[in-house]
C-alpha atoms as a PDB file:
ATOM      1  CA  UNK A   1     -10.915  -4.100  17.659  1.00  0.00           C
ATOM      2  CA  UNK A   2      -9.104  -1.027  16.341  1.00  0.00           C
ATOM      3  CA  UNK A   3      -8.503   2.064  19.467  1.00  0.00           C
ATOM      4  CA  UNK A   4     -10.425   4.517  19.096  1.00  0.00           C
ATOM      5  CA  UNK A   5      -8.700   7.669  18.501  1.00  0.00           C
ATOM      6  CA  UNK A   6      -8.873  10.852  20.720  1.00  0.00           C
ATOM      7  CA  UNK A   7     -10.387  14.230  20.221  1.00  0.00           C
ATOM      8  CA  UNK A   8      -7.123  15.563  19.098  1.00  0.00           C
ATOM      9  CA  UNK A   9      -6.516  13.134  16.798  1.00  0.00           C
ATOM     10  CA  UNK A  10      -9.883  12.990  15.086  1.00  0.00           C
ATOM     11  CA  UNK A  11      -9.844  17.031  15.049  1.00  0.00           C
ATOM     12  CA  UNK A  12      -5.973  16.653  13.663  1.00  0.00           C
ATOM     13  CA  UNK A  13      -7.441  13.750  10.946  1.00  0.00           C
ATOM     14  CA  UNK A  14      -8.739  16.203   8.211  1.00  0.00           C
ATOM     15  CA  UNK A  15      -8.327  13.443   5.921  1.00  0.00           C
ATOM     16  CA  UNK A  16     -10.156  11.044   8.023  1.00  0.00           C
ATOM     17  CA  UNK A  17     -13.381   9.563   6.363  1.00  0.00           C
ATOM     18  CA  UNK A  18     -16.335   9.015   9.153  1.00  0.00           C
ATOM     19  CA  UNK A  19     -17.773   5.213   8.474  1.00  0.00           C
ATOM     20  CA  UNK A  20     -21.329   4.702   9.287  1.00  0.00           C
ATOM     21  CA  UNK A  21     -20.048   2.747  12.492  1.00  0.00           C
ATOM     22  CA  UNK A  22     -17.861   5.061  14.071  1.00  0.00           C
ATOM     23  CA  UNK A  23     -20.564   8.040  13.899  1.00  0.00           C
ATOM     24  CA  UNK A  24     -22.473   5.632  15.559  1.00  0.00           C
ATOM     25  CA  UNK A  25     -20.212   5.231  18.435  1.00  0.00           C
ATOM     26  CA  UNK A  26     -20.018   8.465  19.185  1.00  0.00           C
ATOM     27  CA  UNK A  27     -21.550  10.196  22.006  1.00  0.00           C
ATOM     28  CA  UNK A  28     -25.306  12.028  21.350  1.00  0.00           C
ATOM     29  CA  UNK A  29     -22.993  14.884  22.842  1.00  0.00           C
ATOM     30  CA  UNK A  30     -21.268  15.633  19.856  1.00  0.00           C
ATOM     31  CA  UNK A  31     -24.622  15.536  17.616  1.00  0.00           C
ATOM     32  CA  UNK A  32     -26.552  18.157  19.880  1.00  0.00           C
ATOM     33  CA  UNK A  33     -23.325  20.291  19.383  1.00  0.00           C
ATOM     34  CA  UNK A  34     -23.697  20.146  15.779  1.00  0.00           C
ATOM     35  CA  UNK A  35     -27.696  20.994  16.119  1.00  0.00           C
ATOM     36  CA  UNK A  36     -26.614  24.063  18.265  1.00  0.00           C
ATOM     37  CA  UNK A  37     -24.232  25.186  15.314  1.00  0.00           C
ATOM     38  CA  UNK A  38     -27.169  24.913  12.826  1.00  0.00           C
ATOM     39  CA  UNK A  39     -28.869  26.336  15.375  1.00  0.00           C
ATOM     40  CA  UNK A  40     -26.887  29.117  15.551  1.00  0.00           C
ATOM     41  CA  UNK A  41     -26.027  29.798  12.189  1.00  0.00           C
ATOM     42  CA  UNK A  42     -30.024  29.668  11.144  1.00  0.00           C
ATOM     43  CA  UNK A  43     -30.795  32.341  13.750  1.00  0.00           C
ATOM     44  CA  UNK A  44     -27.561  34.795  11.715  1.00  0.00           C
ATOM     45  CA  UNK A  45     -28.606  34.081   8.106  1.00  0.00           C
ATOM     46  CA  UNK A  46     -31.970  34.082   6.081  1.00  0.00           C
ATOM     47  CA  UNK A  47     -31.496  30.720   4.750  1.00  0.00           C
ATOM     48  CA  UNK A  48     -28.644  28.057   4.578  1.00  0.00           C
ATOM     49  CA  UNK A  49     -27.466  24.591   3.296  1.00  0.00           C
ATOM     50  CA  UNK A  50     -25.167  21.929   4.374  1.00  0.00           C
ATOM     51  CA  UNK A  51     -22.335  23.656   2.629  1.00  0.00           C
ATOM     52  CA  UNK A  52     -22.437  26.371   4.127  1.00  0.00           C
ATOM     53  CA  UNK A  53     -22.360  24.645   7.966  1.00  0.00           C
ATOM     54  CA  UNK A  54     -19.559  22.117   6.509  1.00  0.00           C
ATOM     55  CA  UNK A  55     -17.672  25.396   6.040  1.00  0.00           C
ATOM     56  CA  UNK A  56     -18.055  26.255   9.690  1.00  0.00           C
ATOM     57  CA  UNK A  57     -17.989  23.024  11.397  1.00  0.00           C
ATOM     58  CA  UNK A  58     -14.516  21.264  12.300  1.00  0.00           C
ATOM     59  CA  UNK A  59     -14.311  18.011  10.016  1.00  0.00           C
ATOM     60  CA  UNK A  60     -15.735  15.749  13.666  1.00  0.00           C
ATOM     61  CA  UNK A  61     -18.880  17.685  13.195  1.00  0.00           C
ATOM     62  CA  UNK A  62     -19.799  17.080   9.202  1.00  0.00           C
ATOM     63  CA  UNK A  63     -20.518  13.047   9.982  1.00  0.00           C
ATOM     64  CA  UNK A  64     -23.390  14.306  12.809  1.00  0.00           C
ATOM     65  CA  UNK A  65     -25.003  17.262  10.283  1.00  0.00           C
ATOM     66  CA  UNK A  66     -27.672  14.838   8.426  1.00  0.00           C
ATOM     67  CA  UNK A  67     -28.801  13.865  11.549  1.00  0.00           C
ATOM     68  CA  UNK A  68     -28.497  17.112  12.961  1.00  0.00           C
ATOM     69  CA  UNK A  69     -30.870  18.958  10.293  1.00  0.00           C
ATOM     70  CA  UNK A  70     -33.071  16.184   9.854  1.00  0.00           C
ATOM     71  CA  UNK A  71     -33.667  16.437  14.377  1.00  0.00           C
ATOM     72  CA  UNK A  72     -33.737  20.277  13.693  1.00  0.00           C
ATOM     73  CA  UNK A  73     -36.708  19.462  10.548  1.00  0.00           C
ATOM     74  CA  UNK A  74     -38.837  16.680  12.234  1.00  0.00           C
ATOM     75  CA  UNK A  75     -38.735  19.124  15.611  1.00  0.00           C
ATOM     76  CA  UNK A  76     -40.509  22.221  13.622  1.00  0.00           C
ATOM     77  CA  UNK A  77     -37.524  23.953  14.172  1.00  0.00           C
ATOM     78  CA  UNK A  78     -36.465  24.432  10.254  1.00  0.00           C
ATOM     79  CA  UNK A  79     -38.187  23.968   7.104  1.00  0.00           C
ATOM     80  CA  UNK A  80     -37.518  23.508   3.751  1.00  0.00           C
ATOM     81  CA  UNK A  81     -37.342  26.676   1.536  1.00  0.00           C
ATOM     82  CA  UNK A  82     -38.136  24.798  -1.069  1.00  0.00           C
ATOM     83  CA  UNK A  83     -34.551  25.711  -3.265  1.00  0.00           C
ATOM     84  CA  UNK A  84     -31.895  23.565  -3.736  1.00  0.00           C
ATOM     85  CA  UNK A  85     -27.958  23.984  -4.759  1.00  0.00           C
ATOM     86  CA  UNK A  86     -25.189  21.898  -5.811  1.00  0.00           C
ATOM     87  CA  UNK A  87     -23.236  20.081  -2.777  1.00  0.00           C
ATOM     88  CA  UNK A  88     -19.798  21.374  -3.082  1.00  0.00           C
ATOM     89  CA  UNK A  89     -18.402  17.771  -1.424  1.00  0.00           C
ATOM     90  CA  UNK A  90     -16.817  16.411  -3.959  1.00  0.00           C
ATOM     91  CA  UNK A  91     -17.389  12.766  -3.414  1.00  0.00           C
ATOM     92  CA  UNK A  92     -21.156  14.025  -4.243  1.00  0.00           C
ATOM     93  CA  UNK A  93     -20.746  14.896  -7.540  1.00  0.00           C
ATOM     94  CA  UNK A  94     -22.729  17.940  -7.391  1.00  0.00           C
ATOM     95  CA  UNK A  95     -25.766  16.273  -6.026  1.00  0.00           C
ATOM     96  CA  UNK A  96     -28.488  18.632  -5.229  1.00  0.00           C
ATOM     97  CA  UNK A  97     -29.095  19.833  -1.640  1.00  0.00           C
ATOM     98  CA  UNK A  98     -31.518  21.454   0.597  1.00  0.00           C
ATOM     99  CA  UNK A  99     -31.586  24.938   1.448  1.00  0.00           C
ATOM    100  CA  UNK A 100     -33.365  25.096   5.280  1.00  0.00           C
ATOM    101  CA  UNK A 101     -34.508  28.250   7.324  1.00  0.00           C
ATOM    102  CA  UNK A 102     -35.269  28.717  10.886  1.00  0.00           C
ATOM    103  CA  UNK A 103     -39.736  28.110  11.000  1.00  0.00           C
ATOM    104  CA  UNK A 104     -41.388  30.531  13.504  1.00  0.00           C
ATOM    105  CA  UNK A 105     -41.033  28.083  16.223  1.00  0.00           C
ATOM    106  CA  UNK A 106     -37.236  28.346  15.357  1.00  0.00           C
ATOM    107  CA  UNK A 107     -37.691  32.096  15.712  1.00  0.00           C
ATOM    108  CA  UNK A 108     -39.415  32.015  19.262  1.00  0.00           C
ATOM    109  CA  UNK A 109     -36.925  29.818  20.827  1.00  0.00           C
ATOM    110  CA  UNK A 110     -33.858  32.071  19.441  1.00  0.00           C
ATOM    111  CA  UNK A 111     -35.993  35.301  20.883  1.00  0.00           C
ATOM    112  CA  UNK A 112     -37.025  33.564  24.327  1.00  0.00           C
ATOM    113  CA  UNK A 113     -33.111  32.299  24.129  1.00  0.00           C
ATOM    114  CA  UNK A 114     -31.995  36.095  23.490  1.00  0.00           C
ATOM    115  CA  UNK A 115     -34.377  37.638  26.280  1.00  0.00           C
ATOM    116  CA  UNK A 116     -32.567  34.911  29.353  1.00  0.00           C
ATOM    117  CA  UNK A 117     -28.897  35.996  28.087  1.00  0.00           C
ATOM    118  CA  UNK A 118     -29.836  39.711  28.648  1.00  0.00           C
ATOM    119  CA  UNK A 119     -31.495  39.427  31.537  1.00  0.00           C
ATOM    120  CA  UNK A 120     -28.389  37.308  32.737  1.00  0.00           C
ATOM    121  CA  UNK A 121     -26.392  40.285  31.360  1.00  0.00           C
ATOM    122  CA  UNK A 122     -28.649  42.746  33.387  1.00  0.00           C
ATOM    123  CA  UNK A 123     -28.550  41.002  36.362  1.00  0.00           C
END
């Protein structure tokens, strides 16, 4: 059985390709930190794709993003805007992607979210 490597050493890896198996292993941790990014970045922009989180994300985080938007999708959180664009992977060959935005339910958590932090601030 091979070690598994640490968080520095994934983080350093940026050549390191994910297999199905090790994104398995890790913790659920590091998926809900990639459904907070696309969380997050939904609640800043009017629409956005996979590209544009894979651009954001440190390399540990792009094996956990399918699963991330597809938790953020089947939880009415996001929906399909019904465009796609090329992926700019390029082990995808340009395959087409989905562009997602944050549904009203997305919206009302990200307001009832904003209204706790300043009331934390006020207090």
């Amino acid at each position: 059985m091979a070690r598994k490597l640490t968080p520095a050493e994934r983080l350093a890896s940026a050549e390191k390709d994910f297999l199905l198996e090790e994104i398995a292993d890790q913790s659920s941790w590091d998926q809900f930190l990639v459904e907070q990014a696309a969380f997050h970045f939904g609640q800043r922009h009017d629409d956005f794709s996979c590209n544009d989180l894979r651009d954001v994300l440190p390399e540990l985080g792009h094996g956990f993003l399918g699963a991330a938007i597809n938790s953020l999708r089947t939880g009415g959180i996001i929906e399909h805007t019904g465009r796609t664009v090329p992926s700019t992977q390029a082990n995808t060959h340009a395959h087409r992607i989905a562009v997602w935005r944050l549904t009203a339910k997305g919206r009302q958590i990200a307001a009832r979210r904003a209204a706790r932090a300043a009331e934390k601030r006020a207090a």
